[in-house]
N, C-alpha and C. Protein backbone atom coordinates (compact mmCIF):
# COMPACT_ATOMS: atom_id res chain seq x y z
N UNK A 1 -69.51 -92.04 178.32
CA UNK A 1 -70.26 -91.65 179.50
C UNK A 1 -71.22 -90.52 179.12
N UNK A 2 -72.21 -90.75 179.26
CA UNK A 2 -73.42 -89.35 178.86
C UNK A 2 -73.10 -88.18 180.22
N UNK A 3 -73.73 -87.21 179.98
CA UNK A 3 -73.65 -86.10 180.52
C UNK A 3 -74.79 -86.04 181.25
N UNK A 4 -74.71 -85.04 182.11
CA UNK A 4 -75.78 -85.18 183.10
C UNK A 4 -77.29 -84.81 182.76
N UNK A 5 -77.32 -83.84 181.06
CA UNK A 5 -78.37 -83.17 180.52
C UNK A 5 -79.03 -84.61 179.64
N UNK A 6 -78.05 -85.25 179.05
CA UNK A 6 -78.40 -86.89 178.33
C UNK A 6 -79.13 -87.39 179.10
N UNK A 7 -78.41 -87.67 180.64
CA UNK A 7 -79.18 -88.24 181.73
C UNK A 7 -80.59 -88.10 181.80
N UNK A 8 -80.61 -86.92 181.89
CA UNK A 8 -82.18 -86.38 182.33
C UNK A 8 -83.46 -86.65 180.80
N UNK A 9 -82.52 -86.53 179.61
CA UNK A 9 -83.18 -86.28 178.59
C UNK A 9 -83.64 -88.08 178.46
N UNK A 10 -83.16 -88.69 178.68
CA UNK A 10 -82.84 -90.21 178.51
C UNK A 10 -84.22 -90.63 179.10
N UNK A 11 -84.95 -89.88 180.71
CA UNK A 11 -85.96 -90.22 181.65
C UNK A 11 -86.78 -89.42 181.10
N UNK A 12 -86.92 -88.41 180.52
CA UNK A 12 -88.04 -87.55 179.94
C UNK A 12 -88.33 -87.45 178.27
N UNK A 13 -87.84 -87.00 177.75
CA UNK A 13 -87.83 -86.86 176.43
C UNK A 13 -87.99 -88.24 175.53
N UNK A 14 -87.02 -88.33 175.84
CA UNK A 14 -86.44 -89.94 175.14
C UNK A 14 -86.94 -90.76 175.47
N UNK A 15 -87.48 -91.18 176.67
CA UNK A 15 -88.27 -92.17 177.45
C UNK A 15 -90.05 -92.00 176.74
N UNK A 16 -90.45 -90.66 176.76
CA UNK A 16 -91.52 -90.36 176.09
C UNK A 16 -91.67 -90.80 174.46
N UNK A 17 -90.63 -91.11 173.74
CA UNK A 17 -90.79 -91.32 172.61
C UNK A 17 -90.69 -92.74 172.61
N UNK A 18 -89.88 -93.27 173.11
CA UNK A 18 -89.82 -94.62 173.65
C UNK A 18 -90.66 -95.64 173.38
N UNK A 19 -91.62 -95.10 174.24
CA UNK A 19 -93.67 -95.70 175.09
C UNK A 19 -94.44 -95.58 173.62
N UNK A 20 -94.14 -93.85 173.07
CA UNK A 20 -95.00 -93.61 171.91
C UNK A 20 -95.70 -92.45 172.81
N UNK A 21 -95.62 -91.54 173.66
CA UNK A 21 -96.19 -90.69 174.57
C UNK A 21 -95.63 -88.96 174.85
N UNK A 22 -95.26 -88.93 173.02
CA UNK A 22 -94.41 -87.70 173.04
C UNK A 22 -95.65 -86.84 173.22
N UNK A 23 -95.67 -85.48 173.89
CA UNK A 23 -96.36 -84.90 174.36
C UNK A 23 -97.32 -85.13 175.19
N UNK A 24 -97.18 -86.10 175.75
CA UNK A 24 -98.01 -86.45 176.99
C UNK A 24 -97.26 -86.61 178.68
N UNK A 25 -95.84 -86.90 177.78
CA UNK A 25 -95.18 -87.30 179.00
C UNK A 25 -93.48 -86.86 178.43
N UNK A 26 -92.57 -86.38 179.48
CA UNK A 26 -91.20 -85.85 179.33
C UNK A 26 -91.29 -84.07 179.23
N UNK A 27 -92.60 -83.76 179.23
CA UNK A 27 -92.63 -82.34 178.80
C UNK A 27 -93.73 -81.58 180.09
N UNK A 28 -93.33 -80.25 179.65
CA UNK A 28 -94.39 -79.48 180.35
C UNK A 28 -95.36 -78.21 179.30
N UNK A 29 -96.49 -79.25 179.07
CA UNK A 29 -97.31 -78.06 178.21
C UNK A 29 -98.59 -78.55 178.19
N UNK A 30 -99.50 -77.85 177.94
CA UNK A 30 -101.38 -78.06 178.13
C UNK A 30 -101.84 -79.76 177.41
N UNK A 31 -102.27 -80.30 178.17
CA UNK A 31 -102.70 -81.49 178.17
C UNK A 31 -101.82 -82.60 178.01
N UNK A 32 -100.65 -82.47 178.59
CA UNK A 32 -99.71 -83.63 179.38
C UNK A 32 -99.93 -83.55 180.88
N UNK A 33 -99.42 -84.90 180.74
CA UNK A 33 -100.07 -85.20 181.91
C UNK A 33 -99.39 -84.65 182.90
N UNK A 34 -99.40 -84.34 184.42
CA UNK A 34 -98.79 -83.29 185.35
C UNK A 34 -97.86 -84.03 186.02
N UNK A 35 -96.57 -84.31 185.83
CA UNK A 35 -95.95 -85.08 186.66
C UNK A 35 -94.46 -84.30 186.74
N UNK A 36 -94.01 -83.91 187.71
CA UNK A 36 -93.12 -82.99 187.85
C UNK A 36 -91.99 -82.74 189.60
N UNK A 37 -91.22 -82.66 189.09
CA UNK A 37 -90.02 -82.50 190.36
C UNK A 37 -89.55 -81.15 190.62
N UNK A 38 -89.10 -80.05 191.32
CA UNK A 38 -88.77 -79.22 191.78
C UNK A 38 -87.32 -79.77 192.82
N UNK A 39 -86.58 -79.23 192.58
CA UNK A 39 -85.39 -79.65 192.86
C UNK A 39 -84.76 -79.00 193.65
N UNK A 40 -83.89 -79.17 194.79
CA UNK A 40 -83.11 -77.92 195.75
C UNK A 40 -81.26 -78.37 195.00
N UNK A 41 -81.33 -77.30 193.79
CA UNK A 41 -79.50 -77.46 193.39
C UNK A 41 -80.23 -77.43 191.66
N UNK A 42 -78.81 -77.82 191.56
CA UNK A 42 -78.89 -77.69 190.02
C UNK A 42 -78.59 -79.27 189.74
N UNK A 43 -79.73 -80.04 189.20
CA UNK A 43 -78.89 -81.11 188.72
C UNK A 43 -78.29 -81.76 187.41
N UNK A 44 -78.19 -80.77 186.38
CA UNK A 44 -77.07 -80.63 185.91
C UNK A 44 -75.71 -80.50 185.94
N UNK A 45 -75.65 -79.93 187.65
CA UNK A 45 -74.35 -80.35 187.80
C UNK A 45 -73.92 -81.27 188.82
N UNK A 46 -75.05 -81.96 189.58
CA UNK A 46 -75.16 -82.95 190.57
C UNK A 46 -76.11 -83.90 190.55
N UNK A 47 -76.25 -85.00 190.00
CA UNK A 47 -77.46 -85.65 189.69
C UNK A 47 -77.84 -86.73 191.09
N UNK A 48 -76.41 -86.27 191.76
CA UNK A 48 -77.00 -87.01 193.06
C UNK A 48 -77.89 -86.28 194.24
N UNK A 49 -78.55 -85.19 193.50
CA UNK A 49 -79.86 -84.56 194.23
C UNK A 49 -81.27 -85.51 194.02
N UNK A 50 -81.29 -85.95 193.62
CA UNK A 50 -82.50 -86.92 192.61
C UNK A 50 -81.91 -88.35 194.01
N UNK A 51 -81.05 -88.10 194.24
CA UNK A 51 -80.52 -90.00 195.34
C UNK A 51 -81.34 -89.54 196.73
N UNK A 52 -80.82 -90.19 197.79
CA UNK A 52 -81.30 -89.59 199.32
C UNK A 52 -82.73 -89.75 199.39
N UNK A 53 -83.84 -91.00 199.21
CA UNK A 53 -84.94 -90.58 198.84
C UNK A 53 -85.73 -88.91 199.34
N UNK A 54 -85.27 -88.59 198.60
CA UNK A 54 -86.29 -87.21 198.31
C UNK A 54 -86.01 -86.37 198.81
N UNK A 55 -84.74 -86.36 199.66
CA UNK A 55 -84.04 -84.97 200.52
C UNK A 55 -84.09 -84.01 200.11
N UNK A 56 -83.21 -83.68 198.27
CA UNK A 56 -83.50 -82.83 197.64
C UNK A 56 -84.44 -82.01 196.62
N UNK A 57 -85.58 -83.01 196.79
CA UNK A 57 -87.06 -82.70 196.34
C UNK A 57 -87.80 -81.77 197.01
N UNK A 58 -88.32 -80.47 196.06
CA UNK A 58 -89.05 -79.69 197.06
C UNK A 58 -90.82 -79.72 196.90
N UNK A 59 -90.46 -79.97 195.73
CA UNK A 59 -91.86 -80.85 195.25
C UNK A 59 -92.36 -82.14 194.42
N UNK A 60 -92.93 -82.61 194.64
CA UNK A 60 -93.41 -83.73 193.76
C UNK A 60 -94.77 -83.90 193.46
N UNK A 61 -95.06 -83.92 191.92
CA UNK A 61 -95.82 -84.05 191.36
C UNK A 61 -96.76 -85.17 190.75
N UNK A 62 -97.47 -86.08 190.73
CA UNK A 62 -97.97 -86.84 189.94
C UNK A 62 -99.30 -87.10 188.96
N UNK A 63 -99.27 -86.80 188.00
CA UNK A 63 -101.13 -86.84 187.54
C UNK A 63 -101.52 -85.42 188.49
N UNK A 64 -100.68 -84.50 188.49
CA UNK A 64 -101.58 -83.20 188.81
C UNK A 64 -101.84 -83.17 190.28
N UNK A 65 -101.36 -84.33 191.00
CA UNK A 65 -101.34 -84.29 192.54
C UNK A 65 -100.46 -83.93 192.85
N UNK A 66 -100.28 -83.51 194.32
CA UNK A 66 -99.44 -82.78 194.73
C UNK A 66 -98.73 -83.99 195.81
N UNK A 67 -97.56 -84.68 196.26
CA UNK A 67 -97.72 -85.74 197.01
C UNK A 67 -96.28 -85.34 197.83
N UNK A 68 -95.62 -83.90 197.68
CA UNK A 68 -95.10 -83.45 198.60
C UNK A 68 -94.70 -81.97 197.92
N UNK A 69 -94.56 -80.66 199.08
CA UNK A 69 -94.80 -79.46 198.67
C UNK A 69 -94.13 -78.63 199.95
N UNK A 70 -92.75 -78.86 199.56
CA UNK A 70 -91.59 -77.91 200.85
C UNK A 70 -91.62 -76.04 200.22
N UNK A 71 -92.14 -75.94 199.78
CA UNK A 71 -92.45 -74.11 198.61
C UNK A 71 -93.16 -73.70 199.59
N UNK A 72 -94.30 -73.74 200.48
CA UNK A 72 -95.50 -73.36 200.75
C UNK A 72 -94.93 -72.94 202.01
């Protein structure tokens, strides 16, 4: 059974090397592309924050858009 950090690494990291899109995608740094989640919890230790469409989302990111923003 992977762990909940595998989990995540599995959709970002690993998934990015995957495609062939290491540094473009799974990461956050200057000229990848902007796609990003903000989370209410830790989900490392609950990965069923990510379920509920989007209950526990405080933001969502895509290509640098903003397509929901509970912070503000």
């Amino acid at each position: 059974m992977l762990s909940p950090i595998e989990i995540i690494r599995s959709a970002t990291t690993i998934g990015a090397k995957v495609v062939r899109m290491e540094g473009k995608l799974g990461c956050l740094k200057p000229g990848a592309f902007a796609d990003l989640l903000v989370i209410d919890g830790n989900p490392l230790k609950n990965l069923k924050l990510f379920q509920e469409e989007g209950k526990h989302l405080s933001v969502i990111m895509k290509n640098g858009r903003l397509y929901k923003n509970r912070l503000h």
